[in-house]
N, C-alpha and C. Protein backbone atom coordinates (compact mmCIF):
# COMPACT_ATOMS: atom_id res chain seq x y z
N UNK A 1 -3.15 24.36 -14.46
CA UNK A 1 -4.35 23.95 -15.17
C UNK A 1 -5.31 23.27 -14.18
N UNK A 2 -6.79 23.66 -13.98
CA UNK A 2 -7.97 22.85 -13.37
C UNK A 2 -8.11 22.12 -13.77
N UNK A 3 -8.73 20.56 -13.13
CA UNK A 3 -8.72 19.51 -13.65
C UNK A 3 -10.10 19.49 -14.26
N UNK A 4 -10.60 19.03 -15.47
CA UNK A 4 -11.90 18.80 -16.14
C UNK A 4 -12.68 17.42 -15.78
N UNK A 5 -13.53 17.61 -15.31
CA UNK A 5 -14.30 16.53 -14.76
C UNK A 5 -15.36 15.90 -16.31
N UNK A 6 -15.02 14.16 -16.54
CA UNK A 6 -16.39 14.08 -17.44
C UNK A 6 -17.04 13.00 -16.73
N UNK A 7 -18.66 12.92 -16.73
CA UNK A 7 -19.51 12.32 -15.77
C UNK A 7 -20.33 11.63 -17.07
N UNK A 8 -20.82 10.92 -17.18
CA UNK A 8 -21.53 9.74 -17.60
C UNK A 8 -22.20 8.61 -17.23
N UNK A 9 -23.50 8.40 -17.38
CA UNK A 9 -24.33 7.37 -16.65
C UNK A 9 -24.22 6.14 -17.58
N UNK A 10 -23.12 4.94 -16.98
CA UNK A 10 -23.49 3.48 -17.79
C UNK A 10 -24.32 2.28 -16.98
N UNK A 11 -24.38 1.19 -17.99
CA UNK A 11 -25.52 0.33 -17.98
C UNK A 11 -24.89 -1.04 -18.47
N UNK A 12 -24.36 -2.07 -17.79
CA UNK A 12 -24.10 -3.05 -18.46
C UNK A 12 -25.69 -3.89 -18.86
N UNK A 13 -26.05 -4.04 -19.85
CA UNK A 13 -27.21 -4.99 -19.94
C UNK A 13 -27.02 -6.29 -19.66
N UNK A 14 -28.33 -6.79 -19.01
CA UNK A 14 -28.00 -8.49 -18.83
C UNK A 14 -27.76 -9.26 -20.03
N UNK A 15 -28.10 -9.24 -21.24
CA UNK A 15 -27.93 -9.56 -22.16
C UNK A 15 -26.50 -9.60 -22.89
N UNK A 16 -25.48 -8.83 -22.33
CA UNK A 16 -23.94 -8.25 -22.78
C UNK A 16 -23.51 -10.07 -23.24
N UNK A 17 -22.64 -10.04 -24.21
CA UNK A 17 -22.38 -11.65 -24.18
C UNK A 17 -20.92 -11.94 -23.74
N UNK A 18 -20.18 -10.98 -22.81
CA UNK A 18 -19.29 -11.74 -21.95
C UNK A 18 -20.31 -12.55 -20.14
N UNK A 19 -21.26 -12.27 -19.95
CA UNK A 19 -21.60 -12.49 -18.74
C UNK A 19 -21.99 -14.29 -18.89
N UNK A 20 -22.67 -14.99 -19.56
CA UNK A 20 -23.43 -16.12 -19.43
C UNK A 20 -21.86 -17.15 -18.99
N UNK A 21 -20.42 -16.76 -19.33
CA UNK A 21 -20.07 -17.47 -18.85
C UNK A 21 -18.92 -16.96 -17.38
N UNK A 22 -19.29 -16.00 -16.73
CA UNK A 22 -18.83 -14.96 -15.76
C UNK A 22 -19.79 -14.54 -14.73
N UNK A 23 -20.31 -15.25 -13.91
CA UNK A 23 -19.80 -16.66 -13.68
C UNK A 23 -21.65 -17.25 -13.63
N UNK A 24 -21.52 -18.52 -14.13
CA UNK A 24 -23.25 -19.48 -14.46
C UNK A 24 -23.76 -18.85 -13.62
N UNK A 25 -25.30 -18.89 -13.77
CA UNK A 25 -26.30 -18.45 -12.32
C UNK A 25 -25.90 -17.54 -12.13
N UNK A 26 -25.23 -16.81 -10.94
CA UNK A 26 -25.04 -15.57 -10.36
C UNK A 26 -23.87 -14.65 -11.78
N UNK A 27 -24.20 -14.16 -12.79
CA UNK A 27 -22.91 -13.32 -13.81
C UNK A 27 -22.63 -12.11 -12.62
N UNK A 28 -21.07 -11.71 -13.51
CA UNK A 28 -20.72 -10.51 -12.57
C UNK A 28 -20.11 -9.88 -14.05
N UNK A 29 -20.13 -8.78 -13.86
CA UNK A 29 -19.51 -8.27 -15.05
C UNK A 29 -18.73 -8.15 -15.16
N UNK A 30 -17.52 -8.81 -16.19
CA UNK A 30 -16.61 -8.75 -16.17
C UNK A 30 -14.76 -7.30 -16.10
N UNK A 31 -14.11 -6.79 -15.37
CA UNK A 31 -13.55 -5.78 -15.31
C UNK A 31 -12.94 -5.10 -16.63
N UNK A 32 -12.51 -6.42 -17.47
CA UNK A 32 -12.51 -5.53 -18.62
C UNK A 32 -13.54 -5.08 -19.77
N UNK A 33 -14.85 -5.50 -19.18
CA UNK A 33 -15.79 -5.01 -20.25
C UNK A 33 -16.17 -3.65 -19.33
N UNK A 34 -16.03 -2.92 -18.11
CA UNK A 34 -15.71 -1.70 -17.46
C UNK A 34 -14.89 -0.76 -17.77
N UNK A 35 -13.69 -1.49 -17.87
CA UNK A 35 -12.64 -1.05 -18.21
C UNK A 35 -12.71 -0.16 -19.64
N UNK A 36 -13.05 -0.88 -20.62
CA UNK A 36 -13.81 -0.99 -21.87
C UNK A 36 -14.70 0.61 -22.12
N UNK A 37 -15.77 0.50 -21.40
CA UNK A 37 -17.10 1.17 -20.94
C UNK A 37 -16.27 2.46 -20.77
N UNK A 38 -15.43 2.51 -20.07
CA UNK A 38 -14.32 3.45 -19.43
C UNK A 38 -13.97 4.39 -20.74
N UNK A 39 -12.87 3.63 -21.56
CA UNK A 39 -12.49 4.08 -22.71
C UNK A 39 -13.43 4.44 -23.67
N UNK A 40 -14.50 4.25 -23.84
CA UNK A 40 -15.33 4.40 -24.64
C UNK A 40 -15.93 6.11 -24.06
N UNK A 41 -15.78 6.34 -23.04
CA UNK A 41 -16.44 7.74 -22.70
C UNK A 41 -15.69 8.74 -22.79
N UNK A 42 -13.73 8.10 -22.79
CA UNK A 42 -13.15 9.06 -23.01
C UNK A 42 -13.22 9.60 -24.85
N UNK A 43 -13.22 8.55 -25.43
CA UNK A 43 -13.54 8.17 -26.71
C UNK A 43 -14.27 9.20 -27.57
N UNK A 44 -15.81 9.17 -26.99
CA UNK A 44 -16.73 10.33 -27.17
C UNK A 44 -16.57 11.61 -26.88
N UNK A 45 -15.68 11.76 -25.65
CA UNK A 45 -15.44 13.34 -25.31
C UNK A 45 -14.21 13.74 -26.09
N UNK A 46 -13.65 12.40 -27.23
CA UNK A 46 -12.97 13.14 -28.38
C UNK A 46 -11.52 13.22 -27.56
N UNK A 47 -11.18 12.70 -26.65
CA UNK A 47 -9.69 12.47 -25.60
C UNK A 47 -8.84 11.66 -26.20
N UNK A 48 -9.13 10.81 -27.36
CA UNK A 48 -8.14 9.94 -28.02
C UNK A 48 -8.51 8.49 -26.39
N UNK A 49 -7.99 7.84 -27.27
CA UNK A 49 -7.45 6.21 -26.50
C UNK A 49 -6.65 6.22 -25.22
N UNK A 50 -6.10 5.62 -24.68
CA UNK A 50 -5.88 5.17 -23.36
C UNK A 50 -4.41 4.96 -23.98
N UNK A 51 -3.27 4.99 -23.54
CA UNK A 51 -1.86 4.78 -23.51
C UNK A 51 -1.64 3.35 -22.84
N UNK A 52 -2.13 3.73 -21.54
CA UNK A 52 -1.85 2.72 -20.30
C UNK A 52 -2.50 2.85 -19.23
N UNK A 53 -3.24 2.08 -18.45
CA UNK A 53 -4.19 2.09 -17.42
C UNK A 53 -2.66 1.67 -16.09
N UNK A 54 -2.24 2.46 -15.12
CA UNK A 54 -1.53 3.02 -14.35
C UNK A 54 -1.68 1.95 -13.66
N UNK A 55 -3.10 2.31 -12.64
CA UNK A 55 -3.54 1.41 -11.61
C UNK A 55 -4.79 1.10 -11.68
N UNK A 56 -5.59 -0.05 -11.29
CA UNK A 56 -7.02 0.03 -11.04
C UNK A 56 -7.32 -0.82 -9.91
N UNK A 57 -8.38 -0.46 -9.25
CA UNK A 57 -8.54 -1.35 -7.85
C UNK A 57 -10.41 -1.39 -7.87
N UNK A 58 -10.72 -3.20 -8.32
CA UNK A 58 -12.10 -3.27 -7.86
C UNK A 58 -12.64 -3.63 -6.71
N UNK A 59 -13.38 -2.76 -6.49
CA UNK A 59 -14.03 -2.44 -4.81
C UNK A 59 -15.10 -3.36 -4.68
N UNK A 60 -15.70 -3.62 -5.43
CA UNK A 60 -16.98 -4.30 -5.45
C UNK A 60 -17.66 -4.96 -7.16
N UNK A 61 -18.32 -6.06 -6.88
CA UNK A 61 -18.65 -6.82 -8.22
C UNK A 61 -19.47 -6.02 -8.80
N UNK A 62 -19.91 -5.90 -9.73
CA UNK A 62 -20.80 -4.79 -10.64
C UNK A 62 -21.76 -6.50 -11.32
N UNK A 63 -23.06 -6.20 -11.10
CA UNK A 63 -24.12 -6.73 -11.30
C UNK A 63 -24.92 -6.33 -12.88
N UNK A 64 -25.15 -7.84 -13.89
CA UNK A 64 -25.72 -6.85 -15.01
C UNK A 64 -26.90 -5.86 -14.96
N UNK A 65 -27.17 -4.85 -15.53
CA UNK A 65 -28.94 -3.89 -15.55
C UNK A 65 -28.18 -3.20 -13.92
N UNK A 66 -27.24 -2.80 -13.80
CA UNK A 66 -26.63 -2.04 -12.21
C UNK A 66 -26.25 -0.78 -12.97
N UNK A 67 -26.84 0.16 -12.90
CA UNK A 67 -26.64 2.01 -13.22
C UNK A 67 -25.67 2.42 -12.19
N UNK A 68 -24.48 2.93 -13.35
CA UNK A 68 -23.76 3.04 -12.89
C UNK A 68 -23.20 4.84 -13.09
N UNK A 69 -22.31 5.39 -12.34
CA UNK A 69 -21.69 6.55 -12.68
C UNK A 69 -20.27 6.72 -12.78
N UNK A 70 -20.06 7.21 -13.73
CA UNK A 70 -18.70 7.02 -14.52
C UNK A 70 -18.26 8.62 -14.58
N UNK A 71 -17.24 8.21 -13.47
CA UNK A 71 -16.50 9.85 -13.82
C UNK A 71 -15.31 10.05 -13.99
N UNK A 72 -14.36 10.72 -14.61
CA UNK A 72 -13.08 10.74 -15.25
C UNK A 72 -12.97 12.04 -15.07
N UNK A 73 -11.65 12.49 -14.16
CA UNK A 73 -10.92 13.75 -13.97
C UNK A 73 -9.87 13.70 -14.58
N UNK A 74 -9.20 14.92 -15.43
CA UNK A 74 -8.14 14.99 -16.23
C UNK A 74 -7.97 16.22 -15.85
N UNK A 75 -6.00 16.11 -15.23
CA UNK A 75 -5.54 17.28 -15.47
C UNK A 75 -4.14 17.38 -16.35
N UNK A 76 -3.46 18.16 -16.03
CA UNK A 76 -2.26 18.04 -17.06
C UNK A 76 -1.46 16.84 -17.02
N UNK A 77 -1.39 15.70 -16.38
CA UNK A 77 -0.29 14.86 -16.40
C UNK A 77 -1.10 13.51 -15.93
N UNK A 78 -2.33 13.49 -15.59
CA UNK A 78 -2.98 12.31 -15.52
C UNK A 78 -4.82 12.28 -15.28
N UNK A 79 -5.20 11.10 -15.62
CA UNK A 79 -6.62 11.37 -15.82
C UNK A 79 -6.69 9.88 -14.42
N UNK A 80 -7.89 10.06 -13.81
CA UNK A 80 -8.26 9.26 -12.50
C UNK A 80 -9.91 9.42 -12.87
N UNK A 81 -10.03 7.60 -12.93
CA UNK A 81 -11.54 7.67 -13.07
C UNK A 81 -11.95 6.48 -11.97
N UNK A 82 -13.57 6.63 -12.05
CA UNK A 82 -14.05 5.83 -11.16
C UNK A 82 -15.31 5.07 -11.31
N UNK A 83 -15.77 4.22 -10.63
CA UNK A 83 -17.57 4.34 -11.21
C UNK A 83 -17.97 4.18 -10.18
N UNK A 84 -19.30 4.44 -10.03
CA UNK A 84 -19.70 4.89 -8.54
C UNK A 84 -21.24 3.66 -8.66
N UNK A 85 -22.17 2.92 -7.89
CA UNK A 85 -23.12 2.36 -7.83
C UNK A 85 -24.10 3.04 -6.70
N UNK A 86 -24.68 3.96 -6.57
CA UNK A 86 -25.33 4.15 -5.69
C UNK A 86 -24.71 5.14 -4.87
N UNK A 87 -24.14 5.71 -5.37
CA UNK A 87 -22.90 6.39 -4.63
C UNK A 87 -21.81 5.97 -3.90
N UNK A 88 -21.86 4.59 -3.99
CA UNK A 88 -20.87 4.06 -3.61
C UNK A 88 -19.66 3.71 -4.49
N UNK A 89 -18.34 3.78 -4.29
CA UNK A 89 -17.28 3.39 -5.60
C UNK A 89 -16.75 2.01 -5.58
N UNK A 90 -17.06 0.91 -6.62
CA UNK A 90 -17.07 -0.13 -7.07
C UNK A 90 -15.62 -0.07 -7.78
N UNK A 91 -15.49 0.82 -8.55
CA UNK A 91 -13.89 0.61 -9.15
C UNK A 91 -13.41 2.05 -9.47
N UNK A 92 -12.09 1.77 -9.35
CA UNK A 92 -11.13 3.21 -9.31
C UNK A 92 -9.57 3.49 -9.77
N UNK A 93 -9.53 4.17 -10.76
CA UNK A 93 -8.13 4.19 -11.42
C UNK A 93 -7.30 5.24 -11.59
N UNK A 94 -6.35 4.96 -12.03
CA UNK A 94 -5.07 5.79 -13.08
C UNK A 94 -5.05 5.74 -14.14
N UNK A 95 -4.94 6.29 -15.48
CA UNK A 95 -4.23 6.02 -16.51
C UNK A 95 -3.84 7.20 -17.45
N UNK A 96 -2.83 6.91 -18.39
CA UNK A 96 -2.75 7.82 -19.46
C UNK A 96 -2.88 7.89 -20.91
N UNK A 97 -3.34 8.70 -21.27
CA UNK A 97 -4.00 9.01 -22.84
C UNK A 97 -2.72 8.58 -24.08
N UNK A 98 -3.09 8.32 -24.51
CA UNK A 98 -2.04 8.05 -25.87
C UNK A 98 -1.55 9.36 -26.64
């Protein structure tokens, strides 16, 4: 089986209400409201829920109003997603579907 690629452009807004206390003055967005963001795209493409997130490794802080790209490869035995800032990758995982 080829693996199916799904791509999606997210947006944490400055306004989100985990940030005002993550962290005062400078917010960073927090990994599980990403994480979150994550499941929610598999969600829409109708993939069912998340089982278990494998591994994840953040590369870099994600800034609120920061456009982001969210891509998720699935093949038969595991799905690996990522989000990208500029083309650069900020965070990157494992997990499996329920």
């Amino acid at each position: 089986m080829t693996a199916d690629v799904l791509r999606e452009r997210l947006c944490i807004d400055a306004d989100h209400p985990s940030l005002p206390g993550h962290f005062p003055g400078q917010p960073v967005v927090p990994g599980v409201v990403l994480l979150d963001r994550i499941a929610s795209v598999l969600a829409r493409a109708g993939l069912g829920p998340l089982a278990r997130i494998e591994a994840v490794k953040f590369l870099a802080p994600v800034l609120p109003g920061q456009a982001l790209d969210c891509e998720i490869e699935r093949d038969a035995t595991q799905l690996r997603f990522r989000l990208l800032h500029d083309g650069r990758v900020v965070l990157r995982g494992t997990a499996a579907l329920a």
